[in-house]
N, C-alpha and C. Protein backbone atom coordinates (compact mmCIF):
# COMPACT_ATOMS: atom_id res chain seq x y z
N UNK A 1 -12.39 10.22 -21.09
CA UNK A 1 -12.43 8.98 -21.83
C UNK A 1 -11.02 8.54 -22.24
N UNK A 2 -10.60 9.38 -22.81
CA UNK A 2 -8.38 9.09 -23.01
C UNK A 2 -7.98 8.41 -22.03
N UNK A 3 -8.29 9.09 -20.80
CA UNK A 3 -7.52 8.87 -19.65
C UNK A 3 -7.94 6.97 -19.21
N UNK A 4 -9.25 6.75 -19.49
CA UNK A 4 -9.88 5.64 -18.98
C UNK A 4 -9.20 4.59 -19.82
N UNK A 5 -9.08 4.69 -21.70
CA UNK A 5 -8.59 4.10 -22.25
C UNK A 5 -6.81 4.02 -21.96
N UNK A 6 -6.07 4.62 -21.66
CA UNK A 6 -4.98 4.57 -21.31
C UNK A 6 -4.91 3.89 -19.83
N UNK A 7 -6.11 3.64 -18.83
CA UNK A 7 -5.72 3.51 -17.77
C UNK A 7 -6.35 1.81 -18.06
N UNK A 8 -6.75 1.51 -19.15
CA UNK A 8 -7.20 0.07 -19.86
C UNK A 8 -5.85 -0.39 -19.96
N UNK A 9 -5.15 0.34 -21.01
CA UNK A 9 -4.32 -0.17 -21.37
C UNK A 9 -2.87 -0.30 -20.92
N UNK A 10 -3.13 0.52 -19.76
CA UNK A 10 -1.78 0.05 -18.63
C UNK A 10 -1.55 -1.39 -18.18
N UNK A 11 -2.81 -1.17 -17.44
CA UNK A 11 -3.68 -2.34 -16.94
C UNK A 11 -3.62 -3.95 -17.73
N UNK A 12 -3.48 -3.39 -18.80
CA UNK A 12 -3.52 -4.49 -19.72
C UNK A 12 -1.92 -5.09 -19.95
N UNK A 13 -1.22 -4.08 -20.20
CA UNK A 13 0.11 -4.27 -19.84
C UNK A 13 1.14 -4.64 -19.01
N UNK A 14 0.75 -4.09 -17.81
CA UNK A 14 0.76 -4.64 -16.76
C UNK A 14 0.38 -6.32 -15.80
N UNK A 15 -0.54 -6.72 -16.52
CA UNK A 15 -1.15 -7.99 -16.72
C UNK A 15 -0.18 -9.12 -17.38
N UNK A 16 0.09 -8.59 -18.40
CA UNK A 16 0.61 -9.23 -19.15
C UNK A 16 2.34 -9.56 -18.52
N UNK A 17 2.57 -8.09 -18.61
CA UNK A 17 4.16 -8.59 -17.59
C UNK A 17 4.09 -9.08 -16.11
N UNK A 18 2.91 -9.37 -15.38
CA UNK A 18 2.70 -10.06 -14.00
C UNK A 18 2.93 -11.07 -14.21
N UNK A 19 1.88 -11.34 -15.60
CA UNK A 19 1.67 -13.11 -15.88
C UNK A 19 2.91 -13.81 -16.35
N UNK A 20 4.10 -13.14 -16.84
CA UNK A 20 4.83 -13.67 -17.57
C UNK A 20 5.77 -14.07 -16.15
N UNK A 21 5.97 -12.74 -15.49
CA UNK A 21 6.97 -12.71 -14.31
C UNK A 21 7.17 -13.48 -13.55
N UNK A 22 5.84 -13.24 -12.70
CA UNK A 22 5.23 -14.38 -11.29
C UNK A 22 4.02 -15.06 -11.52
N UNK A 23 3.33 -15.29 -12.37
CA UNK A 23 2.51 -16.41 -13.27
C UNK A 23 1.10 -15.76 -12.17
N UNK A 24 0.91 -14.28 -12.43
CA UNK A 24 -0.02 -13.66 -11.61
C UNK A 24 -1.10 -13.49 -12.61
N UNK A 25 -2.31 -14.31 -12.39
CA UNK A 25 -3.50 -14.27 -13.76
C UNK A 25 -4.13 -13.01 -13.19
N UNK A 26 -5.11 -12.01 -14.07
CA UNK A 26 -5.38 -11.13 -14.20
C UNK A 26 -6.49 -11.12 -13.35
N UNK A 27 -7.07 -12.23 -12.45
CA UNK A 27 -8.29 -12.38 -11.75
C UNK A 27 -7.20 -11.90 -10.12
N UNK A 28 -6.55 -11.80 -9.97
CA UNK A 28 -5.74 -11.75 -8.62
C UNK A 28 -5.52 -10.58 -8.53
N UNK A 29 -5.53 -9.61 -9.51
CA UNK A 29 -5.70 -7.90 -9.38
C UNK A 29 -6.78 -7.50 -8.78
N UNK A 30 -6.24 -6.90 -7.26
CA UNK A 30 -7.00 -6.46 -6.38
C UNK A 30 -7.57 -4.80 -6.86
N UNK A 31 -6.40 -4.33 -6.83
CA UNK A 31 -6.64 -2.40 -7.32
C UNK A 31 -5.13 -2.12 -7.94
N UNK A 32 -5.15 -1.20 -8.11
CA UNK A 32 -4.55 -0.41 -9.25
C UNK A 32 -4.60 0.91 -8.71
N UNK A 33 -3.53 2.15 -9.26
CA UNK A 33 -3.29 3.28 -8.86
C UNK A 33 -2.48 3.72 -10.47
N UNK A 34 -2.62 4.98 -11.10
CA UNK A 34 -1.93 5.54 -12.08
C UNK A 34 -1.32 6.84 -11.22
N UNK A 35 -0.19 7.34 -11.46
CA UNK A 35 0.20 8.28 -11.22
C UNK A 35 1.70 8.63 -11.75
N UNK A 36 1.86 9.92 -11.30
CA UNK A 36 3.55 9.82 -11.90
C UNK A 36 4.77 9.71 -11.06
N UNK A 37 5.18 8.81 -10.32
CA UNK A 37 6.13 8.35 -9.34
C UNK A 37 7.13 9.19 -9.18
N UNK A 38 8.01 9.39 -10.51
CA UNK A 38 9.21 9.48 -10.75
C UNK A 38 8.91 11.20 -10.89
N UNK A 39 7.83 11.94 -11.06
CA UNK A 39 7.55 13.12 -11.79
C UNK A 39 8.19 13.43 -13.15
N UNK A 40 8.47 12.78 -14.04
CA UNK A 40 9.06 12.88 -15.12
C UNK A 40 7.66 13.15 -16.73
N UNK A 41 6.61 13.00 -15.90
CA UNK A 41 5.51 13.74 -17.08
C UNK A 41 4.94 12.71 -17.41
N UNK A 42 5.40 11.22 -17.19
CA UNK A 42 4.64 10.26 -17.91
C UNK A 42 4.05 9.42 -16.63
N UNK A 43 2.66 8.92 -17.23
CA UNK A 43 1.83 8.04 -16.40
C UNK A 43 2.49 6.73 -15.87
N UNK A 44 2.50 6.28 -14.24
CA UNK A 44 3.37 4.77 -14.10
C UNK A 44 2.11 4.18 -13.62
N UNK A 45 2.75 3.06 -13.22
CA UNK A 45 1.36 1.98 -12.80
C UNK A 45 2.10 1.25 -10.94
N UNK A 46 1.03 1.55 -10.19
CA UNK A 46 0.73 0.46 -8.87
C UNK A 46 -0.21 -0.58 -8.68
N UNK A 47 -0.18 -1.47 -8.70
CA UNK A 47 -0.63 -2.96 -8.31
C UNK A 47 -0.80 -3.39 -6.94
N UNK A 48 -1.91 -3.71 -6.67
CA UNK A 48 -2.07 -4.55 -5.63
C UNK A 48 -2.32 -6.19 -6.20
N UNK A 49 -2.07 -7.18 -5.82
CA UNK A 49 -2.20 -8.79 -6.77
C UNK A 49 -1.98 -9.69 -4.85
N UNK A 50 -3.26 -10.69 -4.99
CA UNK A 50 -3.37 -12.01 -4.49
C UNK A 50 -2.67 -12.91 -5.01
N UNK A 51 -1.79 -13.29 -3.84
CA UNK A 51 -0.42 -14.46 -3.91
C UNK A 51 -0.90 -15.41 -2.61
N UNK A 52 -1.30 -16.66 -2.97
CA UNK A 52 -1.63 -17.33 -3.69
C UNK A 52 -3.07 -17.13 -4.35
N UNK A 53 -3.79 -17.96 -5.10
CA UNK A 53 -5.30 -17.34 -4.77
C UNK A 53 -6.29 -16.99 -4.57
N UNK A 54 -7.41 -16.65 -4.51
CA UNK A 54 -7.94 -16.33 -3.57
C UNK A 54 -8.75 -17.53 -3.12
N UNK A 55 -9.03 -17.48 -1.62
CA UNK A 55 -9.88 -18.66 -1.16
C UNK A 55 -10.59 -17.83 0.25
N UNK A 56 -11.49 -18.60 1.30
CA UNK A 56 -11.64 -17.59 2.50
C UNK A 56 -10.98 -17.45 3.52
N UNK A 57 -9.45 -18.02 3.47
CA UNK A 57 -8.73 -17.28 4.23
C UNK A 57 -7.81 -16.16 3.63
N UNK A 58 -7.50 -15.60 5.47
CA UNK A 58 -6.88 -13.64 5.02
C UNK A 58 -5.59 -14.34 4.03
N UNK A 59 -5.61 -13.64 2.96
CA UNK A 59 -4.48 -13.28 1.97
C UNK A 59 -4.01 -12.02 2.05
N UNK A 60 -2.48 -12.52 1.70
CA UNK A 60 -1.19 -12.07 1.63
C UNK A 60 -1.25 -10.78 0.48
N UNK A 61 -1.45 -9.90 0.50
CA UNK A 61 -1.42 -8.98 -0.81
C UNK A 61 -0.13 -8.58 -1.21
N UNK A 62 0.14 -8.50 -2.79
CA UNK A 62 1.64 -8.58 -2.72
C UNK A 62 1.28 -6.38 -3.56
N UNK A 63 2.70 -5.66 -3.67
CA UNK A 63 2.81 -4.56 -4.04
C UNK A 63 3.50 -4.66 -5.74
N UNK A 64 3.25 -4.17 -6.76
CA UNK A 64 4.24 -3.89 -7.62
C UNK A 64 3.96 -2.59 -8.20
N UNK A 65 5.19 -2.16 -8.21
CA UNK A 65 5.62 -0.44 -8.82
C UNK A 65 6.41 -0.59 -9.66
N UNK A 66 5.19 -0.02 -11.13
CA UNK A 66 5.61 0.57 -12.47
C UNK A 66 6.00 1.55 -12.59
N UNK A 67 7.33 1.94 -13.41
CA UNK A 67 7.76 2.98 -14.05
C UNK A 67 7.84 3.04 -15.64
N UNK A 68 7.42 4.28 -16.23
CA UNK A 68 7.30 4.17 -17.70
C UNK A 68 8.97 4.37 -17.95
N UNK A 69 9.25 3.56 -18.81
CA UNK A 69 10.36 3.63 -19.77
C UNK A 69 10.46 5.45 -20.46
N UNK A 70 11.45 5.93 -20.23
CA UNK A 70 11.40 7.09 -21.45
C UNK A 70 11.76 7.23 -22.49
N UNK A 71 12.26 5.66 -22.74
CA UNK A 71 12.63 5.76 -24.24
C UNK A 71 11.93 5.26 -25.16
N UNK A 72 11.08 3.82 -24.36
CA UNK A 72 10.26 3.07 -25.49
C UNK A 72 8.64 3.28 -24.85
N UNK A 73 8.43 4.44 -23.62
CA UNK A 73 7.22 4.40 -23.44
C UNK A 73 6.38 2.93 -22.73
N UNK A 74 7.03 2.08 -22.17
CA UNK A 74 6.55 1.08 -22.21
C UNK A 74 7.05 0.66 -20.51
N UNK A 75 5.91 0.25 -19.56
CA UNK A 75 6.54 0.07 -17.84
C UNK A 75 7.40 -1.07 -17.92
N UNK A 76 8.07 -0.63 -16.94
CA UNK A 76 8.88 -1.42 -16.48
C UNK A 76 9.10 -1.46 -15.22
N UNK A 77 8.86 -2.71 -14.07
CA UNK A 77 8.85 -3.17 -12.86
C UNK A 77 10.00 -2.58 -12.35
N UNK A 78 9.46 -1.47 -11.07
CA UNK A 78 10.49 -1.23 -10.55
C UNK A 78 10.71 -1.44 -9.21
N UNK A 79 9.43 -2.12 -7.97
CA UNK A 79 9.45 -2.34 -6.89
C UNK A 79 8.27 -3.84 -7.12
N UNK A 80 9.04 -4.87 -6.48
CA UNK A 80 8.06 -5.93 -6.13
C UNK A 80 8.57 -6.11 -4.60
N UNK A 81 6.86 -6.21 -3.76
CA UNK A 81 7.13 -6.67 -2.57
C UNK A 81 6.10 -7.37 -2.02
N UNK A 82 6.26 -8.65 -2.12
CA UNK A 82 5.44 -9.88 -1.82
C UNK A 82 5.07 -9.77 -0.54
N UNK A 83 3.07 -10.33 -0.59
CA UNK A 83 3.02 -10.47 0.83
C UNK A 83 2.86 -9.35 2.10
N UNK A 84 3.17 -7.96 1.29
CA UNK A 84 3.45 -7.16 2.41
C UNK A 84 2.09 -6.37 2.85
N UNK A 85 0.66 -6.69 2.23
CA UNK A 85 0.01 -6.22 2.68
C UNK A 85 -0.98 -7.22 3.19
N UNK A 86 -1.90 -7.06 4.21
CA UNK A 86 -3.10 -8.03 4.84
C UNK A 86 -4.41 -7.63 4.26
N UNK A 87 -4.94 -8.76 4.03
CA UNK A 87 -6.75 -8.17 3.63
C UNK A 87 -7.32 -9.63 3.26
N UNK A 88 -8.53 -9.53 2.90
CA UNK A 88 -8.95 -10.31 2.11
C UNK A 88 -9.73 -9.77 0.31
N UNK A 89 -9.61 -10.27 -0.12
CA UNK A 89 -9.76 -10.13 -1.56
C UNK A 89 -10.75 -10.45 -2.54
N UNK A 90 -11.68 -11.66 -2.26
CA UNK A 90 -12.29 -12.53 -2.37
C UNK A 90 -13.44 -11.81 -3.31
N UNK A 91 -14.03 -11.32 -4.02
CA UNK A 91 -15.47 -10.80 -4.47
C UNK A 91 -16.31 -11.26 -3.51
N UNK A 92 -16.81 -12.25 -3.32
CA UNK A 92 -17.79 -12.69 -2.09
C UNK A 92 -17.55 -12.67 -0.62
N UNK A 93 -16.49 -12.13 -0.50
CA UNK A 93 -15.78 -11.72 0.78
C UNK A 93 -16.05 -10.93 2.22
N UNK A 94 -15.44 -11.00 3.05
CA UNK A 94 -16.75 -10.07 4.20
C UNK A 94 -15.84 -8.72 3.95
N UNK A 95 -17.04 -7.95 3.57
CA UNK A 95 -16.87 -6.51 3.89
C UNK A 95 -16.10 -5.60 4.99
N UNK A 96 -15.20 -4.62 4.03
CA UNK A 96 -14.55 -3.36 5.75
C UNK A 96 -13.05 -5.09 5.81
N UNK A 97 -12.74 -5.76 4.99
CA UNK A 97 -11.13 -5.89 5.07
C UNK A 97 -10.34 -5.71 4.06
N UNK A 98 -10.76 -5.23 3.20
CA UNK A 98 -10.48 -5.49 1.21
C UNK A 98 -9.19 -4.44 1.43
N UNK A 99 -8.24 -4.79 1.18
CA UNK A 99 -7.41 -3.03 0.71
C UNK A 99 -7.34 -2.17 -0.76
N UNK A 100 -6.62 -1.59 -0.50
CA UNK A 100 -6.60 -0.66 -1.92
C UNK A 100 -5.66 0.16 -1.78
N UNK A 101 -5.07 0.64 -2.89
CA UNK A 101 -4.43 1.39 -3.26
C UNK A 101 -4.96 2.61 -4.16
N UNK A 102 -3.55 3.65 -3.80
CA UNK A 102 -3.89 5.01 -4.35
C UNK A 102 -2.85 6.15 -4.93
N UNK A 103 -3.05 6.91 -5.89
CA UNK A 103 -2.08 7.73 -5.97
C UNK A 103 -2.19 9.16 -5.46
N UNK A 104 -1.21 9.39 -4.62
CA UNK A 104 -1.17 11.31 -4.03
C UNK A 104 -1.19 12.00 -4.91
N UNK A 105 -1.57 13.57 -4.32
CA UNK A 105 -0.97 14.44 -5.51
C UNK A 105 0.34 14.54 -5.66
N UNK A 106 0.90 14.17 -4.76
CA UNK A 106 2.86 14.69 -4.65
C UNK A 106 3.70 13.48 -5.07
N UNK A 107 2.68 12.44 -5.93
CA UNK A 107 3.31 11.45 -6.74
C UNK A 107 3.46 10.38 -5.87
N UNK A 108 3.20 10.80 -4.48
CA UNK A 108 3.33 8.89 -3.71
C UNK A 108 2.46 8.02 -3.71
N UNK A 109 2.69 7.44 -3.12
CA UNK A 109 1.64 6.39 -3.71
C UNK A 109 0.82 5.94 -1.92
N UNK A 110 -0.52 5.49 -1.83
CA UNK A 110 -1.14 5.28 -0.42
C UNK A 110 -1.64 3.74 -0.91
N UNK A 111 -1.15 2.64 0.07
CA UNK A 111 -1.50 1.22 0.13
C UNK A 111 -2.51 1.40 1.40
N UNK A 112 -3.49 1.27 1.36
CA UNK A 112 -4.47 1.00 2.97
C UNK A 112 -5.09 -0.68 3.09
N UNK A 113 -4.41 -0.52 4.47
CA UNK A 113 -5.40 -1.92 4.85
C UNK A 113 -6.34 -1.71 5.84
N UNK A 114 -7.33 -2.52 6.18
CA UNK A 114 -8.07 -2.50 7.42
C UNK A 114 -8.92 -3.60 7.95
N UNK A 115 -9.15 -3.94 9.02
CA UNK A 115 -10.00 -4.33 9.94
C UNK A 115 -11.16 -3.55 10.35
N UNK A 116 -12.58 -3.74 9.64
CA UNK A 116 -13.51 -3.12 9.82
C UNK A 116 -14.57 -3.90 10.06
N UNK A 117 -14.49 -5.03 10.22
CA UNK A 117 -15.69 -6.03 10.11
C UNK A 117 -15.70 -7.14 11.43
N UNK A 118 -14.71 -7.58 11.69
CA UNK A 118 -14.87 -8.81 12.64
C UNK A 118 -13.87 -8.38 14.14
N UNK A 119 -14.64 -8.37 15.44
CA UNK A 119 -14.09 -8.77 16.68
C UNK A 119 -13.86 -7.31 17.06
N UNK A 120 -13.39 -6.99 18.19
CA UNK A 120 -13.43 -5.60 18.85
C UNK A 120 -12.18 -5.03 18.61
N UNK A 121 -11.30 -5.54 17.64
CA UNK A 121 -10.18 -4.98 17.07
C UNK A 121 -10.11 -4.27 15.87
N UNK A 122 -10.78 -2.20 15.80
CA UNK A 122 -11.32 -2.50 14.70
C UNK A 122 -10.15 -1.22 14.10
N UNK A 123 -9.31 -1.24 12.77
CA UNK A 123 -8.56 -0.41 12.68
C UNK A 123 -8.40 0.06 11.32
N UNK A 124 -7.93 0.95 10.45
CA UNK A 124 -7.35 1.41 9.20
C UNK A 124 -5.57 1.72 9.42
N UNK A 125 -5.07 1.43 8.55
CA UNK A 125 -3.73 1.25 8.27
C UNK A 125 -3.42 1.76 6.83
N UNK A 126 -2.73 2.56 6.72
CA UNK A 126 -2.27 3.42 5.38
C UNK A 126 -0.69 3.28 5.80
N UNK A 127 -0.28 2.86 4.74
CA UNK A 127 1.52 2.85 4.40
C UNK A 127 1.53 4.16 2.95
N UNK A 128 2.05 5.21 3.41
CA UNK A 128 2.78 6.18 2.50
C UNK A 128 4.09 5.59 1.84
N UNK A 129 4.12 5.18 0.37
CA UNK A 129 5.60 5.15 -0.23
C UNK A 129 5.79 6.42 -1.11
N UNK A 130 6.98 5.96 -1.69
CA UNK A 130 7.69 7.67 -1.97
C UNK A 130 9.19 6.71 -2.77
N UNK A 131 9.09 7.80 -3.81
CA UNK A 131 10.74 7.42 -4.78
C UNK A 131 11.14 8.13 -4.24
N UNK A 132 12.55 7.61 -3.57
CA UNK A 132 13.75 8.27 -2.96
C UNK A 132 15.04 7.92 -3.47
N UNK A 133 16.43 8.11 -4.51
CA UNK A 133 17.29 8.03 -4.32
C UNK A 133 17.04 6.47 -5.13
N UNK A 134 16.27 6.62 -6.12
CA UNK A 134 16.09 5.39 -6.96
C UNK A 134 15.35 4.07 -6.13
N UNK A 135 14.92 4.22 -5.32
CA UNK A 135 14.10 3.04 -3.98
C UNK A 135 12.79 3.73 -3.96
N UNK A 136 12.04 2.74 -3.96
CA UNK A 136 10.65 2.80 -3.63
C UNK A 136 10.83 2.71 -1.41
N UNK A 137 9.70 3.65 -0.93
CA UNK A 137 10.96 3.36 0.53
C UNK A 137 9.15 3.75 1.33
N UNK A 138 8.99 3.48 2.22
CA UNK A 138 7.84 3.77 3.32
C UNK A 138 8.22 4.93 3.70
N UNK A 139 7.72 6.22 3.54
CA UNK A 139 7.90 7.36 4.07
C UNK A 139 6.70 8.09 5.24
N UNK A 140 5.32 6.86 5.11
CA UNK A 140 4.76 7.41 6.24
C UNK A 140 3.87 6.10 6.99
N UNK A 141 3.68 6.31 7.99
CA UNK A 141 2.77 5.16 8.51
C UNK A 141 1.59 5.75 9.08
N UNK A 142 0.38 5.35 9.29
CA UNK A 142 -0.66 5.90 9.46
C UNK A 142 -1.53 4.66 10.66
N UNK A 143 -1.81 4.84 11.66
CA UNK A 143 -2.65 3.79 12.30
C UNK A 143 -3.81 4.32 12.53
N UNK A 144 -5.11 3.89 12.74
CA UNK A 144 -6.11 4.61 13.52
C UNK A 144 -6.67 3.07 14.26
N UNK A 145 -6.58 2.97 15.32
CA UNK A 145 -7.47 1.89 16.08
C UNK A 145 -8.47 2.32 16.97
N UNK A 146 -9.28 1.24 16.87
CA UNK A 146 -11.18 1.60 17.67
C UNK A 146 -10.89 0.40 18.43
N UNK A 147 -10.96 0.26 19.91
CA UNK A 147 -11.35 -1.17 20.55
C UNK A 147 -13.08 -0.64 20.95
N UNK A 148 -13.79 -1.81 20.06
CA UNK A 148 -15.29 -1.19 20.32
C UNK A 148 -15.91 -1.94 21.68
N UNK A 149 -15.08 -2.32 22.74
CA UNK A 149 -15.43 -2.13 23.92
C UNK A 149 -15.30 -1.20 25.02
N UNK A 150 -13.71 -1.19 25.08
CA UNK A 150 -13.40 -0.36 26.02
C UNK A 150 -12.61 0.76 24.63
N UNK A 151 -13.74 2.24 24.58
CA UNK A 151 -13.65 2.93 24.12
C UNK A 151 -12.15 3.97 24.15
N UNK A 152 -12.10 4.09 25.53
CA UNK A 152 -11.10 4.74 25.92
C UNK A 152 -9.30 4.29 25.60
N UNK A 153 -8.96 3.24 24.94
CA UNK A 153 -8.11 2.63 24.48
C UNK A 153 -7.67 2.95 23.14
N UNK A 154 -9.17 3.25 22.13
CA UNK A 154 -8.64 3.85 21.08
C UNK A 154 -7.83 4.47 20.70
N UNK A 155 -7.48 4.75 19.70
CA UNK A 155 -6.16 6.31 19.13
C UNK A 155 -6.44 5.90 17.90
N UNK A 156 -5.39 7.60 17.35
CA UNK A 156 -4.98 7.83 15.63
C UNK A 156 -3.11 8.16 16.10
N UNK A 157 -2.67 6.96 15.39
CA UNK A 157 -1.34 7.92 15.33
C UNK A 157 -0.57 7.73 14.21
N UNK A 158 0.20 8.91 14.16
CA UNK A 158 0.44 8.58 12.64
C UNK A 158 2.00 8.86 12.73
N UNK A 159 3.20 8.40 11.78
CA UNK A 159 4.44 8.32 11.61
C UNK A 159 5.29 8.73 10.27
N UNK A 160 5.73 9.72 10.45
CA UNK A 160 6.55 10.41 9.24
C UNK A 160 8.07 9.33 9.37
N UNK A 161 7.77 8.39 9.13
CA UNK A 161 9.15 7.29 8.77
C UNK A 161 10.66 8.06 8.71
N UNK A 162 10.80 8.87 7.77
CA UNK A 162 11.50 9.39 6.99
C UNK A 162 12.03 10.29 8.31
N UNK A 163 11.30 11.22 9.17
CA UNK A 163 12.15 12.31 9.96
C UNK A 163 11.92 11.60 10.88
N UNK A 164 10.84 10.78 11.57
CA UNK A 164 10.57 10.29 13.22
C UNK A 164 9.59 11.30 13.88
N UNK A 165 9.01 12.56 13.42
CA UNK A 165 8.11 13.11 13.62
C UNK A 165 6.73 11.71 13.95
N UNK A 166 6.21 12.17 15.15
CA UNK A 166 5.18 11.36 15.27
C UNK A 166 4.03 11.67 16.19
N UNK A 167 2.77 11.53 15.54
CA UNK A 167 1.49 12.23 16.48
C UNK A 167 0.83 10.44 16.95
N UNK A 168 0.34 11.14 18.00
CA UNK A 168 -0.80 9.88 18.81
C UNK A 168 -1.68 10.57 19.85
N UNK A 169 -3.16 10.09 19.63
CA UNK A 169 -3.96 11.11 20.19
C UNK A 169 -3.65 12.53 20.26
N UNK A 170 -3.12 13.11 19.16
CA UNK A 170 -2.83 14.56 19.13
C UNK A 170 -1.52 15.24 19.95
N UNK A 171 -0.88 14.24 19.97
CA UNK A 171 0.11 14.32 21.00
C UNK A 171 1.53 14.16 20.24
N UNK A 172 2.15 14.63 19.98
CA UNK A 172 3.47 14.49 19.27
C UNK A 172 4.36 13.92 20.50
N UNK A 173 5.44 12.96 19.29
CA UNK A 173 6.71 12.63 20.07
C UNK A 173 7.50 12.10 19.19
N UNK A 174 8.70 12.06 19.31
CA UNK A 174 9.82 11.98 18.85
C UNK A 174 10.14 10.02 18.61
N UNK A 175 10.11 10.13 17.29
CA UNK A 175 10.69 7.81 17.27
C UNK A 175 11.84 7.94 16.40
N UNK A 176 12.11 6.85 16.14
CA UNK A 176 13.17 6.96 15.21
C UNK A 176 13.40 7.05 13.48
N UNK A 177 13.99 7.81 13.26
CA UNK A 177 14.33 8.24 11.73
C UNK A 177 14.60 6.59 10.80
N UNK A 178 14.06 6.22 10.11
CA UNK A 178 14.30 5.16 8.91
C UNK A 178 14.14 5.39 7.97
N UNK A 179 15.04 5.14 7.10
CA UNK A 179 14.96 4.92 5.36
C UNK A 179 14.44 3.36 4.93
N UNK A 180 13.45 3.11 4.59
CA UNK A 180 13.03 0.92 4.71
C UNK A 180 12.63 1.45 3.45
N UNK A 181 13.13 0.54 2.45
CA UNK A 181 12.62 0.22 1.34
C UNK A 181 11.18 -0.77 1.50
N UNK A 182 10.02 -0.66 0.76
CA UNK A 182 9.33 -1.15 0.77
C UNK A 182 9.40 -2.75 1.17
N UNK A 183 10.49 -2.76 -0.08
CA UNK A 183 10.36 -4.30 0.15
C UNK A 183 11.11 -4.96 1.18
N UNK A 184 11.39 -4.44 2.44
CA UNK A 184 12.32 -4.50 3.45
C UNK A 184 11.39 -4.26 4.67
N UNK A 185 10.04 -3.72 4.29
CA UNK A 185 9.10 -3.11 5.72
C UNK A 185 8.10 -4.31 6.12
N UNK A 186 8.10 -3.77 7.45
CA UNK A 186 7.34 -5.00 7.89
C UNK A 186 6.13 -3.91 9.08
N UNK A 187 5.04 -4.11 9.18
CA UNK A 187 4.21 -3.57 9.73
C UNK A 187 4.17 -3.48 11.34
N UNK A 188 5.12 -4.52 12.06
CA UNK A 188 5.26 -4.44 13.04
C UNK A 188 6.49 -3.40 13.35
N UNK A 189 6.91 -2.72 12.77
CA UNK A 189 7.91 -1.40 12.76
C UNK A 189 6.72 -0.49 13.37
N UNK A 190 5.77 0.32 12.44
CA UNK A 190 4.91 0.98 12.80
C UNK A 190 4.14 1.03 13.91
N UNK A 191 3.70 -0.34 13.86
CA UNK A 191 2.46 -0.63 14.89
C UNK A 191 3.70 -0.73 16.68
N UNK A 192 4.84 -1.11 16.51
CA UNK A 192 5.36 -1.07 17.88
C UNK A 192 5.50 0.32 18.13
N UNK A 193 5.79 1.45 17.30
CA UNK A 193 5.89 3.05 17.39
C UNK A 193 4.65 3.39 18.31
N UNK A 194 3.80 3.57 17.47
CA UNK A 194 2.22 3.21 17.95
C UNK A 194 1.81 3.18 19.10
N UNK A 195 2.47 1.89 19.31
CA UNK A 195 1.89 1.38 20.90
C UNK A 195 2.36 1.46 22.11
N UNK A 196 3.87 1.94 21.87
CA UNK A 196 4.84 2.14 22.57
C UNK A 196 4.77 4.10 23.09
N UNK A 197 3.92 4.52 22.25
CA UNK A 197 3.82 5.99 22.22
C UNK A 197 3.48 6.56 23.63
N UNK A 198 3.44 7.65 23.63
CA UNK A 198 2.82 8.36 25.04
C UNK A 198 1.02 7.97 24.71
């Protein structure tokens, strides 16, 4: 129950400095994530928020990463990155595209998007971030695609950003090493790894 009331009142806080910031009303909060980023003992806050909003076309999901203050206890914005995720948002919305966010145990944080609902393009997408060196930075990429016709096209491959370690259909190979700050990544980085793979 602590935990729920504190995770109110992040939330609430958080709200409040969106609205003031980027005039983000509290109905455009998609999901939310608590965890401790920085590992420093205290609870921070992740945001997912609809920029512009919402209507029935796909929206732009934007990212923001809270860090608690250690002196006054109180977050403070430490990663905004507009736009950088795909979904739709909508409450009345079609099902299997919504994203969400999450916190790891090892303090990173998991943004997932997906395509689960419409046309034979059907996929999940997880972006791993990670505090590095004072930057919020993409440290993993995750694809899994289904073409639900021609079966045999499918794959899972996934991308350790950070070393270039990279699996596809169970198959390792070597891509290239990047440091991308969140707010610097663009999804077609990953997805050309991906496709370009063995």
């Amino acid at each position: 129950m602590k935990q729920l009331v504190l995770a109110g009142g992040i939330l609430l806080l958080a709200t409040a400095a969106l609205s003031a910031e980027t005039a983000i009303t509290p109905d455009r909060i998609v999901d939310a994530a608590i965890g401790d980023w920085n590992k420093d003992g205290q609870p921070d806050l992740a945001l997912l928020a609809t920029v512009p909003p919402n209507d029935d076309s796909d929206v732009e999901i934007s990212i923001y990463i809270y860090l608690r203050d250690k002196e006054r206890s109180l977050l403070k914005l430490a990663a905004a990155a507009p736009g950088k995720v795909w979904g739709r948002a909508e409450p009345g919305g079609i099902i299997g595209q919504e994203p969400s966010i999450a916190a790891l145990p090892n303090g990173s944080i998991a943004v997932t998007s997906q395509n689960d609902a419409i046309g034979r393009d059907r996929w999940h997408q997880t972006l791993t971030i990670a505090l590095r060196n004072n930057a919020f930075i993409v440290a993993g990429f995750t694809f899994d695609y289904r073409d639900n016709l021609e079966a045999e096209r499918s794959y899972s491959c996934d991308y350790n950003v950070l070393t270039g370690k990279a699996t596809k259909r169970d198959k390792q190979f070597k891509a290239e090493a990047r440091t991308i700050r969140i707010e610097d990544w663009d999804d077609e980085i990953g997805r050309k790894i991906c496709e370009q793979a063995p």
